[in-house]
N, C-alpha and C. Protein backbone atom coordinates (compact mmCIF):
# COMPACT_ATOMS: atom_id res chain seq x y z
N UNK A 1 -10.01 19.28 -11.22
CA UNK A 1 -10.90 18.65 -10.26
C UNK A 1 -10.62 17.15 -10.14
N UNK A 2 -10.95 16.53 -11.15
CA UNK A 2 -10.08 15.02 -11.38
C UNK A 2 -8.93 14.83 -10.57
N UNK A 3 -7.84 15.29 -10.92
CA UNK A 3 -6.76 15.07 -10.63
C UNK A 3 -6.64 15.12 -8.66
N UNK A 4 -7.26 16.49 -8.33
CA UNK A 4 -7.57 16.33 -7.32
C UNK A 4 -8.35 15.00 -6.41
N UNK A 5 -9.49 15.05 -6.99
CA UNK A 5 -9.92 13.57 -6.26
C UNK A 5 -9.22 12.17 -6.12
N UNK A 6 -8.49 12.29 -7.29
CA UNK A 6 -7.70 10.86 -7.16
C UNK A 6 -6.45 11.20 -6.30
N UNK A 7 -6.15 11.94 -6.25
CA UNK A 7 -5.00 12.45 -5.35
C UNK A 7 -5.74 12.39 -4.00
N UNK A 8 -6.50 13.09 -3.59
CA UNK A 8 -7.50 12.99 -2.27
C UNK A 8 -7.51 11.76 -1.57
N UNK A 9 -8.37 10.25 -2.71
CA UNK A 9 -9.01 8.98 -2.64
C UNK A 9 -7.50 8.01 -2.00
N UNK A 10 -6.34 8.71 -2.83
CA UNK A 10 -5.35 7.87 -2.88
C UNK A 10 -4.42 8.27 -1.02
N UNK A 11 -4.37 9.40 -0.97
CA UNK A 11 -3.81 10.06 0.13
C UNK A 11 -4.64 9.13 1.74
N UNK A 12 -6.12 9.59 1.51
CA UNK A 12 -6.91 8.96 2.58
C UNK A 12 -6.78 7.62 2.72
N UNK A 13 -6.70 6.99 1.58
CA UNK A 13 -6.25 5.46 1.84
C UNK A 13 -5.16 4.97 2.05
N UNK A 14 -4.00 6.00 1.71
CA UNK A 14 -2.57 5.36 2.65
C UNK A 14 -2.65 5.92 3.95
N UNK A 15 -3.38 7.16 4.02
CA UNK A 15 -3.68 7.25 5.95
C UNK A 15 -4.36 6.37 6.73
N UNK A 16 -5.55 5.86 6.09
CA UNK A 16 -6.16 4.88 6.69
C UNK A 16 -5.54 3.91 7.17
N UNK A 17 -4.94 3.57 5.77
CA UNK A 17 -3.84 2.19 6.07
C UNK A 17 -2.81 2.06 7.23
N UNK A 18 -2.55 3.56 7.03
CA UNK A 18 -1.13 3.65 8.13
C UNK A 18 -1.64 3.74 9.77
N UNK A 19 -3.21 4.35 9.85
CA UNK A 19 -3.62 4.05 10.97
C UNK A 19 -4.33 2.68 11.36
N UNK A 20 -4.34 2.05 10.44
CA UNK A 20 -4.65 0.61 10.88
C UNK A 20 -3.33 -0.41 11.02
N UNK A 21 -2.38 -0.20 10.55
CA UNK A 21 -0.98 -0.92 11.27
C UNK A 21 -0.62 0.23 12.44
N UNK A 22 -0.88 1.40 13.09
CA UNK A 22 -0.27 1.58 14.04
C UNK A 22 -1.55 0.97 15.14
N UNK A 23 -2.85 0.77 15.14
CA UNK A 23 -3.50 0.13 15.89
C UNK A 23 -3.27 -1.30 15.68
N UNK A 24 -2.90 -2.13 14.50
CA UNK A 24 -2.31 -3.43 14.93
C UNK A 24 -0.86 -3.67 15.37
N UNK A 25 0.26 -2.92 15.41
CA UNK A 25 1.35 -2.55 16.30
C UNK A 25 1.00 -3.07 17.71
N UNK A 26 -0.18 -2.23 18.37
CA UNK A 26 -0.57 -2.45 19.74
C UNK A 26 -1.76 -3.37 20.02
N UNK A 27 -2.07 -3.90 19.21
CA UNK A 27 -3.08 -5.15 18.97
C UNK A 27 -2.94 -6.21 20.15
N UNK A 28 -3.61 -6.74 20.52
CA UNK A 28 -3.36 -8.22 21.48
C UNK A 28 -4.25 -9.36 20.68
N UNK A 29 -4.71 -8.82 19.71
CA UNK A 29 -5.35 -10.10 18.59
C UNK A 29 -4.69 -11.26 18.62
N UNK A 30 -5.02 -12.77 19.01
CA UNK A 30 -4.65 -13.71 18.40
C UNK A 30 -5.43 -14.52 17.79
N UNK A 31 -4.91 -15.87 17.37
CA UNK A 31 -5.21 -16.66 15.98
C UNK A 31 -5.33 -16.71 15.21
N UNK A 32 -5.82 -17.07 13.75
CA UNK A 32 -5.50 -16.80 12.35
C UNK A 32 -5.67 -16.03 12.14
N UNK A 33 -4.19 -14.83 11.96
CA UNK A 33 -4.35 -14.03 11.11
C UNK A 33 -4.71 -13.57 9.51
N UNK A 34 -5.30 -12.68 8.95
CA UNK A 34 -5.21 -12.43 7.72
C UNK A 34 -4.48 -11.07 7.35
N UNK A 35 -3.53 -10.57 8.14
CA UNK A 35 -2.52 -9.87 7.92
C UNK A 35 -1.09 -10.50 7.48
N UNK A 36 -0.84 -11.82 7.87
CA UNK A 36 0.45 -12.28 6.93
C UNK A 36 -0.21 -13.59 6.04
N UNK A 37 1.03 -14.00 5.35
CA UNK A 37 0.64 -15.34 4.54
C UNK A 37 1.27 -16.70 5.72
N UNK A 38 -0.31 -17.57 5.57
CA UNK A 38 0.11 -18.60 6.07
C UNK A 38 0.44 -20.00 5.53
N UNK A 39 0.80 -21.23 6.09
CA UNK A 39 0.85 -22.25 5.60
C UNK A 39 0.49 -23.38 6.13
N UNK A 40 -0.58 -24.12 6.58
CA UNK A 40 -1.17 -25.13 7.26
C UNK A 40 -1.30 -24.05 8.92
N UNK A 41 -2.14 -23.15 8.62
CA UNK A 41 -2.54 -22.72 10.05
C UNK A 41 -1.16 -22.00 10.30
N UNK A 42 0.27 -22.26 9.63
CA UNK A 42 1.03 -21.19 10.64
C UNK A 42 1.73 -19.71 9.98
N UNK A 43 2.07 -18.74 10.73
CA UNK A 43 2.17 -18.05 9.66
C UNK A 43 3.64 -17.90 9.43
N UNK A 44 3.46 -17.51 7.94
CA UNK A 44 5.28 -17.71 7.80
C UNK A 44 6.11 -16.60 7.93
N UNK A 45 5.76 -15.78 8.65
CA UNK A 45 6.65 -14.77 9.93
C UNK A 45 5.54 -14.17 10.63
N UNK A 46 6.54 -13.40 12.08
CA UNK A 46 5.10 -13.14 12.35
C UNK A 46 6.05 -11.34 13.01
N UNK A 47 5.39 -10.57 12.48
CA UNK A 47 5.47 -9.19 12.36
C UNK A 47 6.02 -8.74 14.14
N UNK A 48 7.30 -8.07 13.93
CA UNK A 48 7.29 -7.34 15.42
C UNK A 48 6.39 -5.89 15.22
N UNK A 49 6.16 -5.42 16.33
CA UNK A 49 5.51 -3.93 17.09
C UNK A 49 6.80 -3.12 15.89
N UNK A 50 7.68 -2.75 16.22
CA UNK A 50 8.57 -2.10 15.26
C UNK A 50 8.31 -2.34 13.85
N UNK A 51 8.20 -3.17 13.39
CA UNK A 51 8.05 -3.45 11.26
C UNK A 51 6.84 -3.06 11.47
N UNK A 52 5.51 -3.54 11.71
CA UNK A 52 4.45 -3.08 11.99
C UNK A 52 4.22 -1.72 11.99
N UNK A 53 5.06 -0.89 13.16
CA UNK A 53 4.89 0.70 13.21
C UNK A 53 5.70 1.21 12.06
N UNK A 54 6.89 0.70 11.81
CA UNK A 54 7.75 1.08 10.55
C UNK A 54 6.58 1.09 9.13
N UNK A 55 5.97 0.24 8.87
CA UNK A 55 4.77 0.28 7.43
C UNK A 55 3.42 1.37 7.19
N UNK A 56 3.31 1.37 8.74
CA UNK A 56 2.79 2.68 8.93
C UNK A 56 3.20 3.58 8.75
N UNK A 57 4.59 3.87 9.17
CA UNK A 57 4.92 5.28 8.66
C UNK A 57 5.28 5.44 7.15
N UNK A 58 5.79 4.39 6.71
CA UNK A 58 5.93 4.49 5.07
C UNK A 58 4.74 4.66 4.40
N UNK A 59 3.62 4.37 5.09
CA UNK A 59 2.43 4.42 4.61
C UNK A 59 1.94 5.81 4.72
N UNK A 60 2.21 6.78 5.69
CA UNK A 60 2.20 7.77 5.84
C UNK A 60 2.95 8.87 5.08
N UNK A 61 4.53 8.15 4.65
CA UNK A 61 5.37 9.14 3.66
C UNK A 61 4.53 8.94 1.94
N UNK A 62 3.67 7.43 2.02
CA UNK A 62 3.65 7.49 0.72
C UNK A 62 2.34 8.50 0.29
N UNK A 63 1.50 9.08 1.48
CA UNK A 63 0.07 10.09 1.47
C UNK A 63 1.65 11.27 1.12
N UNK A 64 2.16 11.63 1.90
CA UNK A 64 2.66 12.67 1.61
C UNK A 64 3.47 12.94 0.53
N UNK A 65 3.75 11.70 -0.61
CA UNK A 65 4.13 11.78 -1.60
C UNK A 65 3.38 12.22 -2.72
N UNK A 66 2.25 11.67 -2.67
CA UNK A 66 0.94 11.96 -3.30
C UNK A 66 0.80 13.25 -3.67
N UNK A 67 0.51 13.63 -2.01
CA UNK A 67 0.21 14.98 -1.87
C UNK A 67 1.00 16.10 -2.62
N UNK A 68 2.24 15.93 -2.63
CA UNK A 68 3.66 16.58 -3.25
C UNK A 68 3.26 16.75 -4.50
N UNK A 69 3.14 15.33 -4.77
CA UNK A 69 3.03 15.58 -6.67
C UNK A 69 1.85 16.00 -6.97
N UNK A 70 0.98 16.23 -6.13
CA UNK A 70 -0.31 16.56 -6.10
C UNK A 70 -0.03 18.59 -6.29
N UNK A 71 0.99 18.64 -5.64
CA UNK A 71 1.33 20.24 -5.52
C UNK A 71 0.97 20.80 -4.57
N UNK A 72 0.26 19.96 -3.59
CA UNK A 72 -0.88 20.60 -2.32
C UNK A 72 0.24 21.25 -1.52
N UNK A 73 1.35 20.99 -1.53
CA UNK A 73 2.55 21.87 -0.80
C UNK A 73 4.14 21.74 -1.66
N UNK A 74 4.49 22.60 -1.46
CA UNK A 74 6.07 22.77 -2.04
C UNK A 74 7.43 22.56 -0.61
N UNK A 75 8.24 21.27 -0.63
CA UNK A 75 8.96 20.83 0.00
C UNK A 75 10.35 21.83 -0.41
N UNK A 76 10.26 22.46 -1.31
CA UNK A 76 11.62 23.03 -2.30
C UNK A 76 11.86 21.94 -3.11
N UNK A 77 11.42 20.78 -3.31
CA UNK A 77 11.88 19.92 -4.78
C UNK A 77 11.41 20.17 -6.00
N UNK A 78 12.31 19.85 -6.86
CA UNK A 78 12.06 20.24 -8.41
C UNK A 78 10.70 19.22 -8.45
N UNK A 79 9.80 19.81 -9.34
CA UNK A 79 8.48 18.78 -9.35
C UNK A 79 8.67 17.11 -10.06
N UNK A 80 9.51 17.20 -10.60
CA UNK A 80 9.74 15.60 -11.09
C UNK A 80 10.38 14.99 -10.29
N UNK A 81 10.96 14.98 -9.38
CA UNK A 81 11.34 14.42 -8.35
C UNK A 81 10.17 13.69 -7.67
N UNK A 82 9.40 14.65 -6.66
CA UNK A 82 8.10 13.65 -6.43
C UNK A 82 7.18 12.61 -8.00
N UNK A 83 7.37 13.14 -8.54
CA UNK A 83 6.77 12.54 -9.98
C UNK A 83 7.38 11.56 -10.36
N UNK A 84 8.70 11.07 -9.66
CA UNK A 84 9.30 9.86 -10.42
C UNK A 84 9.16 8.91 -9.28
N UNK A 85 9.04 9.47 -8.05
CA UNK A 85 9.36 8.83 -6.86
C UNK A 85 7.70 8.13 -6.91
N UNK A 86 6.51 9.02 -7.39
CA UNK A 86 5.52 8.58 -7.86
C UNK A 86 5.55 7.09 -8.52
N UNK A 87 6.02 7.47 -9.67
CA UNK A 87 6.15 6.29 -10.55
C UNK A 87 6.71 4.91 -9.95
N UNK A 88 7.62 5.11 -9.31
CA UNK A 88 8.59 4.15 -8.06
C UNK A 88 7.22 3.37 -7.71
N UNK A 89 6.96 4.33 -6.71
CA UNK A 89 5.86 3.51 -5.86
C UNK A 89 4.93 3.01 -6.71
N UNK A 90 4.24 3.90 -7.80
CA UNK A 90 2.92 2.86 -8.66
C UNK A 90 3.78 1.56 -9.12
N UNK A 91 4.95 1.51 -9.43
CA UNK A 91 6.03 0.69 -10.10
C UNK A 91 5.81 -0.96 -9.03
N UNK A 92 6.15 -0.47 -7.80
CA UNK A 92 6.19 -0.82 -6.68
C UNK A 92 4.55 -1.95 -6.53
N UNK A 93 3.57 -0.50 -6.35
CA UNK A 93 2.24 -1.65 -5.91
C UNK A 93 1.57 -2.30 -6.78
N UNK A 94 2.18 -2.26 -8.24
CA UNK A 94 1.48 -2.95 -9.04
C UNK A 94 2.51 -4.33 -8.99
N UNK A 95 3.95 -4.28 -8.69
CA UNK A 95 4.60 -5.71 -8.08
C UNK A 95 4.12 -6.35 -7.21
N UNK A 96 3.65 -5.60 -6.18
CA UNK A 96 2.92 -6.28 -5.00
C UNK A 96 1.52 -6.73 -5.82
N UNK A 97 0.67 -6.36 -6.16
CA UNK A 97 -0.87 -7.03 -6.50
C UNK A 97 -0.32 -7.84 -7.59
N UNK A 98 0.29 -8.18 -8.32
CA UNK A 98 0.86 -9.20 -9.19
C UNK A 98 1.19 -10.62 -8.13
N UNK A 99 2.57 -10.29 -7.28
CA UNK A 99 2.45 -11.18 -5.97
C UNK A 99 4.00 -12.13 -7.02
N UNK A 100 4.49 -12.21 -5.91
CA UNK A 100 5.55 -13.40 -5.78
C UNK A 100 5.07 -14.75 -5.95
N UNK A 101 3.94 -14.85 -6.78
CA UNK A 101 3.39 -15.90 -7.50
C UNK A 101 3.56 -17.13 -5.90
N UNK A 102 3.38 -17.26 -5.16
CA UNK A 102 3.26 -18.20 -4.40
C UNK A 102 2.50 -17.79 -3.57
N UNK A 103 2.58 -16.68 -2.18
CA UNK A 103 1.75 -16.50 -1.32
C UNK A 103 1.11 -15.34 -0.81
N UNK A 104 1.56 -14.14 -2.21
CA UNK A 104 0.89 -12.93 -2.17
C UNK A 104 0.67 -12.67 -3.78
N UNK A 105 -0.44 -11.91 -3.98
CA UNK A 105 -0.74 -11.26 -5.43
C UNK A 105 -1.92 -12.08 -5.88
N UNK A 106 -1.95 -12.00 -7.40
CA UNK A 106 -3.30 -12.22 -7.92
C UNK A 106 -2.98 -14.07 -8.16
N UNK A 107 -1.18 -13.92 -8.66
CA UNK A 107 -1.16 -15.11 -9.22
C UNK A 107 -0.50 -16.00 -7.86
N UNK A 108 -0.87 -15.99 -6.81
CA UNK A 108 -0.36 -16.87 -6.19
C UNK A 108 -0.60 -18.23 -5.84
N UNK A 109 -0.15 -19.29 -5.78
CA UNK A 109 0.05 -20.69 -5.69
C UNK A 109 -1.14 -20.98 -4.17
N UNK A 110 -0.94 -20.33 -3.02
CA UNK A 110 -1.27 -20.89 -2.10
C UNK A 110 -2.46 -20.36 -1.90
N UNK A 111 -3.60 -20.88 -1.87
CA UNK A 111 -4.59 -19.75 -1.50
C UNK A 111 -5.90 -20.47 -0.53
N UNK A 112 -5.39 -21.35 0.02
CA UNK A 112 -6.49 -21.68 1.37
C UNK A 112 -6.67 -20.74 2.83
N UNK A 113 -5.78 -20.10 3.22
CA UNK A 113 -5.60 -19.20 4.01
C UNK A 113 -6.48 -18.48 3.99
N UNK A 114 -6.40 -17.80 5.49
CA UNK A 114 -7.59 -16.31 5.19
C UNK A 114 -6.76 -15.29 5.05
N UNK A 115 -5.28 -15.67 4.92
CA UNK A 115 -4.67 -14.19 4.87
C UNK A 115 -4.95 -14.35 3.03
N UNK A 116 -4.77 -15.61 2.32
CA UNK A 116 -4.98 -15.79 0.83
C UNK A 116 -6.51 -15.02 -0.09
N UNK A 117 -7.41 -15.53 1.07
CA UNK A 117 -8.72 -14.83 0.70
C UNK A 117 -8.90 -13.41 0.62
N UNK A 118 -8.30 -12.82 1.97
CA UNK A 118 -8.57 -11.76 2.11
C UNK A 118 -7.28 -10.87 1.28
N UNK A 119 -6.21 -11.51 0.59
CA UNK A 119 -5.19 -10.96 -0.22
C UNK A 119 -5.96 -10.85 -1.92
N UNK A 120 -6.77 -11.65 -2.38
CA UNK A 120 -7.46 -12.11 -3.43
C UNK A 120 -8.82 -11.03 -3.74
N UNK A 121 -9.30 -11.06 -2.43
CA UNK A 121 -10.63 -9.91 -2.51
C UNK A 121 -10.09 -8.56 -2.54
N UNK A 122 -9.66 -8.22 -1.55
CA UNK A 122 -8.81 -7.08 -0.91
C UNK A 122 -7.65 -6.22 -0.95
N UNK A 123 -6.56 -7.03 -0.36
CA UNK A 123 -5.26 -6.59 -0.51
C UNK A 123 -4.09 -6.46 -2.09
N UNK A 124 -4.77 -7.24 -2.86
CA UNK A 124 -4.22 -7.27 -4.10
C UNK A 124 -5.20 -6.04 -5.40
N UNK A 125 -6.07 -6.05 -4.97
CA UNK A 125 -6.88 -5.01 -5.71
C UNK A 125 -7.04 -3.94 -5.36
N UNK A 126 -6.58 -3.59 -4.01
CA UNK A 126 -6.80 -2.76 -3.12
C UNK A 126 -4.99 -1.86 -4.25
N UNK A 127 -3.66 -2.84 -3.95
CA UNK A 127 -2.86 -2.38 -4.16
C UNK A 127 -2.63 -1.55 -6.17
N UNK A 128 -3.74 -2.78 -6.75
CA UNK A 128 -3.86 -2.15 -8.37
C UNK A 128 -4.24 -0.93 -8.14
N UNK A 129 -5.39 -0.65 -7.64
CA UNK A 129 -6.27 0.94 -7.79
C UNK A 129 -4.92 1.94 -6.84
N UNK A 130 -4.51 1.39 -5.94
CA UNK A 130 -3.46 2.55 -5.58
C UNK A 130 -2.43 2.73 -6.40
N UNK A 131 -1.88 1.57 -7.02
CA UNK A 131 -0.92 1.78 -8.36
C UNK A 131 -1.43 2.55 -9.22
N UNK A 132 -2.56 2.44 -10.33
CA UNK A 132 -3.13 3.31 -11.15
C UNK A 132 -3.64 5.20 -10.58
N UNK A 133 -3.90 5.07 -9.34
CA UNK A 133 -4.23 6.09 -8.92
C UNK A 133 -2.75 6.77 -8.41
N UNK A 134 -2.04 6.48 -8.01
CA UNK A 134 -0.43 7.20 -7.83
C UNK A 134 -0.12 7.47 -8.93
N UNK A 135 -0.19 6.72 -10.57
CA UNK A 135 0.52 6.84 -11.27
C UNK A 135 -0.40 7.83 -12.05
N UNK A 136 -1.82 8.00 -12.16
CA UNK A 136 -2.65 9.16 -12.58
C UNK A 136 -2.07 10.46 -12.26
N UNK A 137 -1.64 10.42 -10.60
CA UNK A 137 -1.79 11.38 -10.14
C UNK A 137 -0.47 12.05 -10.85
N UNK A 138 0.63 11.53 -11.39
CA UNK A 138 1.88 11.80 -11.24
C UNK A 138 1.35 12.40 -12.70
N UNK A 139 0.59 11.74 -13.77
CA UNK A 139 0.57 11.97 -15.00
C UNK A 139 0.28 13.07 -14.99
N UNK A 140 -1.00 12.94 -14.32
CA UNK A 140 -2.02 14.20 -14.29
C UNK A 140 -1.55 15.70 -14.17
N UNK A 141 -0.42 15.46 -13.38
CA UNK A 141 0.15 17.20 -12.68
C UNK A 141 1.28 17.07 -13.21
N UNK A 142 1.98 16.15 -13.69
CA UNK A 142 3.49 16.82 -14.24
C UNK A 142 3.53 16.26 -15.69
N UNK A 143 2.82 15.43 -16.22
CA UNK A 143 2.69 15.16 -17.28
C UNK A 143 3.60 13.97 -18.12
């Protein structure tokens, strides 16, 4: 039952995610964003419609990775395969909520921004609990 829910919690929130970059893809939002990192008001890239829709869909392979190691379907892969690819990614978002120590993660340098605030409340804690919860999930079912 466990194992299930965190597999569930973790799946719905990379769908969510992935449907909220394909609605900012087609966005006409402007001014300060808190989707990239900025630096005196500007931001230091600014996302095409393509990378945008591209994160979404990775965001979408990473629910269906979940799901895999979850067992909820059989692709024909040996089960440690999704289970390591697991580990990858928890590997992965616990680099990201750590942060390139300057303008993303817990320890970063710059943090007047609202993309900084909302990386500090949000996006960096947001990415721990999906790290721990991918990497549960992987424990949980393949051991």
């Amino acid at each position: 039952m466990l194992p299930d829910i965190i597999a569930l919690v973790a799946c719905v929130t990379f769908i969510a995610l992935a449907l909220w970059h394909f609605h900012m893809a087609f966005s006409t939002a402007t001014g300060e964003s808190a989707a990239v990192p900025s630096v005196d008001g500007k931001p230091l890239f600014k996302p095409s419609r393509i990378s945008t829709i591209a994160v979404g869909v990775a965001l979408v392979m990473f629910a269906l990775l979940v799901a895999c190691t979850a067992r909820w379907f059989a692709p024909g892969l040996p089960p440690a395969l999704p289970a390591w690819a697991s580990y990858a990614l928890a590997l992965g978002l616990f680099a990201r909520a750590l942060g390139d120590f300057k303008y993303v993660g817990f320890f970063k340098s710059v943090r007047g921004s609202r993309f900084a605030k909302m990386d500090t409340r949000l996006y960096s804690p947001l990415c721990l609990l999906l790290s721990m919860g991918v990497a549960a999930n992987a424990v949980l079912r393949n051991g």
